[in-house]
Structures are given as C-alpha cells and as structure tokens.
C-alpha atoms as a PDB file:
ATOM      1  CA  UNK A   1       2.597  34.587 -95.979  1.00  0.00           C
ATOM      2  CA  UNK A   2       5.886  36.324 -95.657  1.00  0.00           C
ATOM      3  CA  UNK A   3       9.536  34.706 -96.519  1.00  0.00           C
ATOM      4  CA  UNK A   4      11.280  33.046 -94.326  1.00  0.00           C
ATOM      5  CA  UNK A   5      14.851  35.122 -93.721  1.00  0.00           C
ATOM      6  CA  UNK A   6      17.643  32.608 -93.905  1.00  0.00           C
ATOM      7  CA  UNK A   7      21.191  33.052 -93.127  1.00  0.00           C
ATOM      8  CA  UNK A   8      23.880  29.779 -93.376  1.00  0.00           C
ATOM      9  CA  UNK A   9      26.938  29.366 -92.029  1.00  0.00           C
ATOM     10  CA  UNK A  10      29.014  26.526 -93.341  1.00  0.00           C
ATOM     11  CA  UNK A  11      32.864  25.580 -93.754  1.00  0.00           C
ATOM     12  CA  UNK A  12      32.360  23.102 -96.267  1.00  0.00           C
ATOM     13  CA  UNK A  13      32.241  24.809 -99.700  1.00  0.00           C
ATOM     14  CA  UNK A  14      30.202  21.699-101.633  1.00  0.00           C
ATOM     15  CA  UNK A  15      27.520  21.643 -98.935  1.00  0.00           C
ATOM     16  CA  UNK A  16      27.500  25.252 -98.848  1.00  0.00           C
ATOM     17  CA  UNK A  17      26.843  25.881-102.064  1.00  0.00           C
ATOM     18  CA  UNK A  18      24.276  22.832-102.590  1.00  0.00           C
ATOM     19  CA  UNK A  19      22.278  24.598 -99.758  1.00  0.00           C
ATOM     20  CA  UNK A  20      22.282  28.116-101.414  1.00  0.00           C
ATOM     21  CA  UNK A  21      20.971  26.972-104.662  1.00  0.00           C
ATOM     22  CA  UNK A  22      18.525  24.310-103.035  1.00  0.00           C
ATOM     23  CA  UNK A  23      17.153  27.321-100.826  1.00  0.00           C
ATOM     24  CA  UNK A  24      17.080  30.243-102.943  1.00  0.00           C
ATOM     25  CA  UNK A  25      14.836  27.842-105.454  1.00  0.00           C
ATOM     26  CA  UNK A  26      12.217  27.818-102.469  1.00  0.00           C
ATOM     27  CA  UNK A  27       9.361  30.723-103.233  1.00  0.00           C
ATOM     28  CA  UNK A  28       9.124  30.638 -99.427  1.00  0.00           C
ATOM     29  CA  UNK A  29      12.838  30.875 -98.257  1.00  0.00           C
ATOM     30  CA  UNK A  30      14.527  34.670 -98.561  1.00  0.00           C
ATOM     31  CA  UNK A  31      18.294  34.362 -98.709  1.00  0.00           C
ATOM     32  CA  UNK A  32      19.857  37.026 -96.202  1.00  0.00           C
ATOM     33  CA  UNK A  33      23.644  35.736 -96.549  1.00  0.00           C
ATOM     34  CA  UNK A  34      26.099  32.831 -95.698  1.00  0.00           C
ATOM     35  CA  UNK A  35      29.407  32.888 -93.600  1.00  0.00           C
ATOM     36  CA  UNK A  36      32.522  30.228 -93.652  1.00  0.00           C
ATOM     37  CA  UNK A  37      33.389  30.367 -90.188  1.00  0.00           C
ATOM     38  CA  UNK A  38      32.276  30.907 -86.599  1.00  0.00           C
ATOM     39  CA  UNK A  39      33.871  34.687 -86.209  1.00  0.00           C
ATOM     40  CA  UNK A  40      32.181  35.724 -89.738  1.00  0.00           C
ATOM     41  CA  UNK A  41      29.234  33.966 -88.793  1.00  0.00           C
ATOM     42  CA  UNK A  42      28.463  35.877 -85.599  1.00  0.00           C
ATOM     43  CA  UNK A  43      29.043  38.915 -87.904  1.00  0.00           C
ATOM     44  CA  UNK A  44      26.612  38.003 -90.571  1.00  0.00           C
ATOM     45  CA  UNK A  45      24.217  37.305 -87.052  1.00  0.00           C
ATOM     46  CA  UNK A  46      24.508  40.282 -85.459  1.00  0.00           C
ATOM     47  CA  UNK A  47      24.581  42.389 -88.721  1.00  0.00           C
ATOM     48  CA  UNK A  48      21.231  40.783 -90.108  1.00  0.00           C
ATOM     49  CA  UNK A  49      19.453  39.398 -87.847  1.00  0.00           C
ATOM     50  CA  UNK A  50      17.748  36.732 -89.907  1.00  0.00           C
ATOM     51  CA  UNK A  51      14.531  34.131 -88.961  1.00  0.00           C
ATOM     52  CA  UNK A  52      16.245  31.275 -89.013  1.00  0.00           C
ATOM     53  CA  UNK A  53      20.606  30.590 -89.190  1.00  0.00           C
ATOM     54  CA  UNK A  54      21.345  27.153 -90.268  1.00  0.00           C
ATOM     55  CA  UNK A  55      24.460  26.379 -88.118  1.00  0.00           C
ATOM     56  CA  UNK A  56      27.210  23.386 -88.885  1.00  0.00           C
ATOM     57  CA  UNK A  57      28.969  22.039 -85.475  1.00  0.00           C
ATOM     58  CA  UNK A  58      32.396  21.474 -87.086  1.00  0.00           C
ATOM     59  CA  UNK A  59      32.936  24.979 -88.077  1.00  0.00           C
ATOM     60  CA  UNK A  60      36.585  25.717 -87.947  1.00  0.00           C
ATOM     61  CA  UNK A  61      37.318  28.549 -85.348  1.00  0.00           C
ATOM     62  CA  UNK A  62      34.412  28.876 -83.528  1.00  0.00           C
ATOM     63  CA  UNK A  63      32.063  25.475 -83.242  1.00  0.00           C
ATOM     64  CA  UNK A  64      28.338  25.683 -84.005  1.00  0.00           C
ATOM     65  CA  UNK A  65      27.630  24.708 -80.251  1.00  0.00           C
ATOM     66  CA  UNK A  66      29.407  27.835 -78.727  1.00  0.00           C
ATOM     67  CA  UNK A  67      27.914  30.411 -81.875  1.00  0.00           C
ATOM     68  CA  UNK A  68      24.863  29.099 -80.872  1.00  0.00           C
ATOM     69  CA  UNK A  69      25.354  30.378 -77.322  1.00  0.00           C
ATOM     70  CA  UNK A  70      27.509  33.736 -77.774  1.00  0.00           C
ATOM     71  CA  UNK A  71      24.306  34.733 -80.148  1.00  0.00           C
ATOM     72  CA  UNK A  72      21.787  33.668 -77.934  1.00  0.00           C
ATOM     73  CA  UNK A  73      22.969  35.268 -75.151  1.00  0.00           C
ATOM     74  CA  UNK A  74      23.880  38.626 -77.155  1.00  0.00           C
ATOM     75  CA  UNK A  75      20.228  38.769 -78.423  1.00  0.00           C
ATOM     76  CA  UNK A  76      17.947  40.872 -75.799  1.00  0.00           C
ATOM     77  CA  UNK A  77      14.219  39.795 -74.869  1.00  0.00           C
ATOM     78  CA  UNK A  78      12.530  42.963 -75.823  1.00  0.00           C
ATOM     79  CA  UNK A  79      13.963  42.372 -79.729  1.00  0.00           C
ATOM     80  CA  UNK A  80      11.089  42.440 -81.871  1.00  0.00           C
ATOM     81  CA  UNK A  81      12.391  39.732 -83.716  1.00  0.00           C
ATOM     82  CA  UNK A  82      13.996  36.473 -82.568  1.00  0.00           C
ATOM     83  CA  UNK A  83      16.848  34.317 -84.762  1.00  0.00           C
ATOM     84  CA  UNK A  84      16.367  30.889 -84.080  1.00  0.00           C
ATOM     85  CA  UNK A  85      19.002  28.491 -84.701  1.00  0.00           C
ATOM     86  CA  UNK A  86      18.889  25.798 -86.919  1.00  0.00           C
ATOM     87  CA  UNK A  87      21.604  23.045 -86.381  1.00  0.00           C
ATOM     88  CA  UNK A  88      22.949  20.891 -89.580  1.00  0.00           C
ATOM     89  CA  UNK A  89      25.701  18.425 -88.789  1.00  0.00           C
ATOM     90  CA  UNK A  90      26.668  14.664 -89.974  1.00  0.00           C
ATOM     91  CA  UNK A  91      27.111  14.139 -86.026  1.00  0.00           C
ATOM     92  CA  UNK A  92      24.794  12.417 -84.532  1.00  0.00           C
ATOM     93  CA  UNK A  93      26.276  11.590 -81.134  1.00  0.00           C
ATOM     94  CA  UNK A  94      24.362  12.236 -77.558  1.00  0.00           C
ATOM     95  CA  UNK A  95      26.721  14.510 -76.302  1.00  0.00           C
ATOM     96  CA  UNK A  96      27.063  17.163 -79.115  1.00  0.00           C
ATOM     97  CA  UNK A  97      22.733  16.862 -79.690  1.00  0.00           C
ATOM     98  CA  UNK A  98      22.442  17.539 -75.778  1.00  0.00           C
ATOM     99  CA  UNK A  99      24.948  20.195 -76.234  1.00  0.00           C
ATOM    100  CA  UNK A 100      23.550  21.895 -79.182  1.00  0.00           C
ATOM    101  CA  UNK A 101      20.087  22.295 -77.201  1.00  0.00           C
ATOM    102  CA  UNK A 102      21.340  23.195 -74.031  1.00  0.00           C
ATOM    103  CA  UNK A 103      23.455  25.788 -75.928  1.00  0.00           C
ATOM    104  CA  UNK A 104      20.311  27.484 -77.309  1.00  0.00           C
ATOM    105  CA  UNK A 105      19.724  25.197 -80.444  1.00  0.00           C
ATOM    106  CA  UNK A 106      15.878  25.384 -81.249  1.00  0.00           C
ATOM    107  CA  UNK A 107      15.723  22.601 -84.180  1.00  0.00           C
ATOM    108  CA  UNK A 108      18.907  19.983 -85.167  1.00  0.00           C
ATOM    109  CA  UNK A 109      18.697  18.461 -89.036  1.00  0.00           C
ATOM    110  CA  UNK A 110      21.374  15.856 -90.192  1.00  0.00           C
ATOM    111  CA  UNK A 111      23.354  17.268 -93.105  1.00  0.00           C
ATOM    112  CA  UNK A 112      22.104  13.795 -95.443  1.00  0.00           C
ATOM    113  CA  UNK A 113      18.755  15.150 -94.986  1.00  0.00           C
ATOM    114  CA  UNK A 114      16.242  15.839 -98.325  1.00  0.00           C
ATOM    115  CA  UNK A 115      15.806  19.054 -99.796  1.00  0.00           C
ATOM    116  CA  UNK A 116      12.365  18.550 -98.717  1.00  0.00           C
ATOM    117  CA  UNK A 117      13.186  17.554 -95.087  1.00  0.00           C
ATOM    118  CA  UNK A 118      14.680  20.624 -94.401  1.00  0.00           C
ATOM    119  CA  UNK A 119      11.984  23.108 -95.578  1.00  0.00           C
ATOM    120  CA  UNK A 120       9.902  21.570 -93.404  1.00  0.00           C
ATOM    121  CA  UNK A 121      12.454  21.672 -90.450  1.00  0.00           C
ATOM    122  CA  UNK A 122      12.743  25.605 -91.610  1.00  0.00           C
ATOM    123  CA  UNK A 123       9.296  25.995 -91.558  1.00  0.00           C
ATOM    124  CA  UNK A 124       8.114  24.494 -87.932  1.00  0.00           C
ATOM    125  CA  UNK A 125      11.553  26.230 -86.374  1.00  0.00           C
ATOM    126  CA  UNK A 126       9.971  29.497 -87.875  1.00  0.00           C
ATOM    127  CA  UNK A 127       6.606  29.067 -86.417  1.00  0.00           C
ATOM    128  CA  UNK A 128       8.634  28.158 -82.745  1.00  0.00           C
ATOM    129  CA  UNK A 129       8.791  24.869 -82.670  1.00  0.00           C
ATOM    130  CA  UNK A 130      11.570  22.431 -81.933  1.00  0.00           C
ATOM    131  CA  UNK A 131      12.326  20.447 -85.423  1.00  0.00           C
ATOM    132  CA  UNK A 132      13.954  17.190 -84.440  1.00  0.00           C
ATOM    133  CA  UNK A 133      15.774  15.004 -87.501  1.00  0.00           C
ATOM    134  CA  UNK A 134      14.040  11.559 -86.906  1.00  0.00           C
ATOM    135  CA  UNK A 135      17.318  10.517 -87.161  1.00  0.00           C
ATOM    136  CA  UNK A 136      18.341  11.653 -83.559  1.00  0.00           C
ATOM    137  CA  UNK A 137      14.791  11.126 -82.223  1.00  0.00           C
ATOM    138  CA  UNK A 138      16.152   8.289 -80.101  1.00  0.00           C
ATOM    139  CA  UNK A 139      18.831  10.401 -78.534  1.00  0.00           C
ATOM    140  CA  UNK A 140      15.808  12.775 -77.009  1.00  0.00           C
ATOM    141  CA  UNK A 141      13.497  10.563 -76.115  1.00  0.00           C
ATOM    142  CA  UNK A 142      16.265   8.620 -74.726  1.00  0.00           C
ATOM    143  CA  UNK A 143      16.900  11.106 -72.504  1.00  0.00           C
ATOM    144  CA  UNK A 144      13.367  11.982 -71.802  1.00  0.00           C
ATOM    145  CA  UNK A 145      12.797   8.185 -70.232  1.00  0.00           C
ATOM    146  CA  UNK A 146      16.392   8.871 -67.936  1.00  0.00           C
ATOM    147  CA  UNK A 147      14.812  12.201 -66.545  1.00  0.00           C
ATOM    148  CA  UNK A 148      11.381  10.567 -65.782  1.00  0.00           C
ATOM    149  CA  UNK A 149      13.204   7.349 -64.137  1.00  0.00           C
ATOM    150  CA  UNK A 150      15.373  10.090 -62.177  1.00  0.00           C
ATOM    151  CA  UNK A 151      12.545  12.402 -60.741  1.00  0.00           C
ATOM    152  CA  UNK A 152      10.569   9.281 -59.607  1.00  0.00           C
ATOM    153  CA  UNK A 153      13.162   8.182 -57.934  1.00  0.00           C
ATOM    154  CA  UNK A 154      13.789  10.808 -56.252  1.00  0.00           C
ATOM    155  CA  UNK A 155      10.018  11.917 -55.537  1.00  0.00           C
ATOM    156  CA  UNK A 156      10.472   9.816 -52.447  1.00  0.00           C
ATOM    157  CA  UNK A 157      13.831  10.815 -51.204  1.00  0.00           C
ATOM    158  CA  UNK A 158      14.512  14.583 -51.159  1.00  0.00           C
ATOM    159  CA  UNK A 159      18.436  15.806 -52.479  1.00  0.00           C
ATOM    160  CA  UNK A 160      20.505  17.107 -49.450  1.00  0.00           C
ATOM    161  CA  UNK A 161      23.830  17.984 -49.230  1.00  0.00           C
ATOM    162  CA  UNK A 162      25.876  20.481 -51.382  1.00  0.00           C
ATOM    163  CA  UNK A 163      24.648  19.761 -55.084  1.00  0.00           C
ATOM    164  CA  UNK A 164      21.177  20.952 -53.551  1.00  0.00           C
ATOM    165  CA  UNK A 165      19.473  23.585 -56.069  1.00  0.00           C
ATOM    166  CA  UNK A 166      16.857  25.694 -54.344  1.00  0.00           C
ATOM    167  CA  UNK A 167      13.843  26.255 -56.066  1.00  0.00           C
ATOM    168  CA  UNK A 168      14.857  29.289 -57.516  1.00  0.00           C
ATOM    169  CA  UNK A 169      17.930  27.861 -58.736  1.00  0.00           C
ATOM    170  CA  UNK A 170      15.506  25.282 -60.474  1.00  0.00           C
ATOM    171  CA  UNK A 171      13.713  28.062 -62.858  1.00  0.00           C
ATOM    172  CA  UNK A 172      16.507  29.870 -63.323  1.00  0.00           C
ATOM    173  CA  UNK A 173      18.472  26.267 -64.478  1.00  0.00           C
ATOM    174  CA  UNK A 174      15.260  24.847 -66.302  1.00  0.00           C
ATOM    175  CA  UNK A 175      15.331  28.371 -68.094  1.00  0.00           C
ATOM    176  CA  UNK A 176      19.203  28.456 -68.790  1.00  0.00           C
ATOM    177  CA  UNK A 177      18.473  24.634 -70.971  1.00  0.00           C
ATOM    178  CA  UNK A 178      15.846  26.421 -72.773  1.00  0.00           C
ATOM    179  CA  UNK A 179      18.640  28.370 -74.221  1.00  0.00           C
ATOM    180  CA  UNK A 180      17.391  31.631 -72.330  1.00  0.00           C
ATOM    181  CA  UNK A 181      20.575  34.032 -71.985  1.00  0.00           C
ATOM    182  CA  UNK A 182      21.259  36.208 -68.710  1.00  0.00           C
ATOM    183  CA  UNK A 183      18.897  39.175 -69.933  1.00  0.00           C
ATOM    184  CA  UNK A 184      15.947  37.078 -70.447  1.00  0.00           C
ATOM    185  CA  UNK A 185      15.805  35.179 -67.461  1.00  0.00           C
ATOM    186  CA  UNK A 186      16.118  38.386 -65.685  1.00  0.00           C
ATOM    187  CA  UNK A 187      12.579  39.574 -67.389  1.00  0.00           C
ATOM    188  CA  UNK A 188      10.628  36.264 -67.012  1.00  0.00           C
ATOM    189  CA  UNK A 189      11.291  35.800 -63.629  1.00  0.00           C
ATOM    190  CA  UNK A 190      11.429  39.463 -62.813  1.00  0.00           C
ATOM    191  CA  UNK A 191      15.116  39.854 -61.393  1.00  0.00           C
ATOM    192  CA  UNK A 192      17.262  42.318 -61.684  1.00  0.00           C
ATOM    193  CA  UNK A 193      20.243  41.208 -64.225  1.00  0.00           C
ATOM    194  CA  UNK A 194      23.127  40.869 -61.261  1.00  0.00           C
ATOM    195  CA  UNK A 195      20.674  38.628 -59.108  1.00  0.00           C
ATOM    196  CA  UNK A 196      20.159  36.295 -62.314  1.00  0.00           C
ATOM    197  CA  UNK A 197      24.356  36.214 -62.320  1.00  0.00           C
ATOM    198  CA  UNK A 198      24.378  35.362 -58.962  1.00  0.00           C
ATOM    199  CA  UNK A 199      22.144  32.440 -59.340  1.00  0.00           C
ATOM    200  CA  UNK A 200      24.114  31.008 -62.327  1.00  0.00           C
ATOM    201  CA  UNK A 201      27.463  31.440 -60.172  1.00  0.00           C
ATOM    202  CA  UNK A 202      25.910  28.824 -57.984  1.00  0.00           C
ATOM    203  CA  UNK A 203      24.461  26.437 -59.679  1.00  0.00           C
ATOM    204  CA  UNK A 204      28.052  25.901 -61.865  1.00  0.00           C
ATOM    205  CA  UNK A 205      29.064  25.916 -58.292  1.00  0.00           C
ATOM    206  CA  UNK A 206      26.659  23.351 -57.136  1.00  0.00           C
ATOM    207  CA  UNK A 207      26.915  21.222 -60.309  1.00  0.00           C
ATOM    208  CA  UNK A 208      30.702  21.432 -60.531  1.00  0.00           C
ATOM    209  CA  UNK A 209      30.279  22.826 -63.875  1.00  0.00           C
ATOM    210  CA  UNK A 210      32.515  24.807 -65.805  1.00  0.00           C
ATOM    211  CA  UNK A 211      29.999  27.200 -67.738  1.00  0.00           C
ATOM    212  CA  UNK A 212      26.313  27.206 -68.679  1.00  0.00           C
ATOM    213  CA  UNK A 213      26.295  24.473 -70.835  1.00  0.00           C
ATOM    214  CA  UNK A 214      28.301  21.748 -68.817  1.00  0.00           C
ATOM    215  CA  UNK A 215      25.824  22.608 -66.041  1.00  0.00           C
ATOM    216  CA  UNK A 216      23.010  22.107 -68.925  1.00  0.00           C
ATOM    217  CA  UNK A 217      23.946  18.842 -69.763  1.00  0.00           C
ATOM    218  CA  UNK A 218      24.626  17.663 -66.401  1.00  0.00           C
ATOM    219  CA  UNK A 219      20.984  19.062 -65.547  1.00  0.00           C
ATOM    220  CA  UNK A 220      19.196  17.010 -68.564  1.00  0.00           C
ATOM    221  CA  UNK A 221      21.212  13.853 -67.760  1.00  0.00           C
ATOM    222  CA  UNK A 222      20.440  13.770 -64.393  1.00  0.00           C
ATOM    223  CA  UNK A 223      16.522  14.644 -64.444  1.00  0.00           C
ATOM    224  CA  UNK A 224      16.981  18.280 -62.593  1.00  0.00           C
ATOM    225  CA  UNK A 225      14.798  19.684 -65.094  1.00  0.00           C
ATOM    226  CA  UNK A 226      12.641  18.804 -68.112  1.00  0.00           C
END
C-alpha cells in the first residue's frame, strides 16, 4: 500500500513540530512539507499537491476556513489527484465546524487528539471518507436532527416568496456544501462554467448571503439540503 502524502500547515511552532516528528515516525505517512501561515500554505498546496493537508483554523493571515476554500476551488475536477483537507483546531464551536465543512473541509480532528487518533483520521480522509473527532460528533448530528425536523415540516407546506430556490438552485447549493468549487459543479451537472456562476449569484441573492459559505451555513441550518 502506498504512503500517504502529507503536508501541515501550522502557526504554532510546539504543535508543529510535535506533529512532524509524530508523523514522519509513521511507516505509512510520507512527509511532503509544512507551512506557518495561510499565504505560504496555499504555496506549499498548490506547489505539491499532497493527499491529505492538515489545516489549523487560527492561522495568522489567512484562517484555515478560507485556505480551505481558495484551494478547493483552485483545484480542477479532471486532476488526477485530489488534496483533501484535514482540519486540526482546539475550537470546537458550531459555527467554525459548520464553517470548516461548508468551506470544503473533508475530515475535522481536535488538536488534543492521540497520536493514534489522528492516523486513523489520516487514513479514512485518504480513502474519502469524512473523519469526524468524536469530540464534535454532537455538533453534526446536532445539526442532522434540525435539518430532518426542518424538511418535515416543510413537506407539507411548500416555500414561496423570494428566498425560493428552484430545483436547480438546490443541486447546485447541496453541491456548493459538499465543498464542490465553480469548475466541478459545472462537470457534474453538465453546465457550462458561466451558467454555474449565475446560479451561485442567486442563491447568495436568495439567501442574503455574502459568499459561498454564509449561504452554506445558512443552507445546513435551515434543512435546504443534507
């Protein structure tokens, strides 16, 4: 079985450090390189286009949440190989775990978490699936129970007035919380790249949102998609 490629990009120079040595002592994790800020980060990204990037929210120029989305949108469906983000934080709040997913985040591991822990949180994000630290379980399936009370709610009372999505505007919404930038929702639901832009202008329009990831959250909290 191959390495897993893993990039880190982390302010704090204790935790930064611990995580380098803890990592490169794994036979199955291959090092690729480590940034101290957002701006160097993206670099590092862009330049080596690891499996995995492990990802701290509090970086100091550019925050974890909006790396996550700059790179996710920057990286282009027909790339033979995917990153996929990796978020390590002490934070533990709603808001910045909704954000981080909504932003593109495919796992989210609290920074207190075991050596251990985090291998396997490297290894399921590798194989595509969402790692979630039990930690902030609650927050998600918190949220899952609000967006199943919503829908049924509102199974017997259709939406009308100007927050109305169409159902287009539905996929291309449910799609933009998967963390799927412009170019890919443009090739799964086979639309050229302006028609995609158009749709997004609307739904921030619709949901009063000021970019992708306001209208992300907004979406989750209020059951308009899964």
């Amino acid at each position: 079985m191959s390495k897993i490629r893993v990039a880190l990009i982390e302010d704090d120079d204790l935790t930064r450090v611990g995580l380098k040595t803890a990592l490169q002592s794994s036979q199955e994790i291959e090092w690729v390189g480590e940034a101290i800020n957002g701006s160097k980060g993206l670099q590092l990204l862009q330049a080596t286009r690891p499996d995995i990037a492990i990802v701290d929210i509090g970086l100091p120029d550019i925050d974890g949440i909006e790396l996550t989305k700059q790179f996710k949108d920057s990286q282009t469906a027909n790339e033979k190989t995917q990153t996929r983000i990796l978020i390590l934080t002490l934070h533990d709040t709603e808001e910045e775990v909704l954000a981080a997913f909504c932003a593109g985040a495919d796992s989210y591991c609290m920074k207190d978490t075991s050596t251990e822990l985090l291998l396997e949180a490297l290894k399921a994000t590798q194989e595509g699936n969402c790692w979630i630290d039990p930690a902030i379980a609650r927050i998600v399936l918190s949220q899952a129970k609000k967006a199943r009370s919503f829908q049924k709610s509102l199974s017997n009372a259709p939406t009308t007035g100007s927050h109305t999505l169409t159902e287009r505007e539905l996929e291309v919404l449910q799609l933009i919380v998967d963390g799927a930038s412009n170019a890919h929702i443009a090739e799964k639901l086979f639309i050229t790249l302006g028609t995609v832009k158009t749709h997004v202008r609307k739904i921030l329009n619709k949901l009063s949102a000021n970019d992708r990831t306001q209208a992300a959250v907004r979406a989750i909290r209020s059951g308009l998609v899964r």
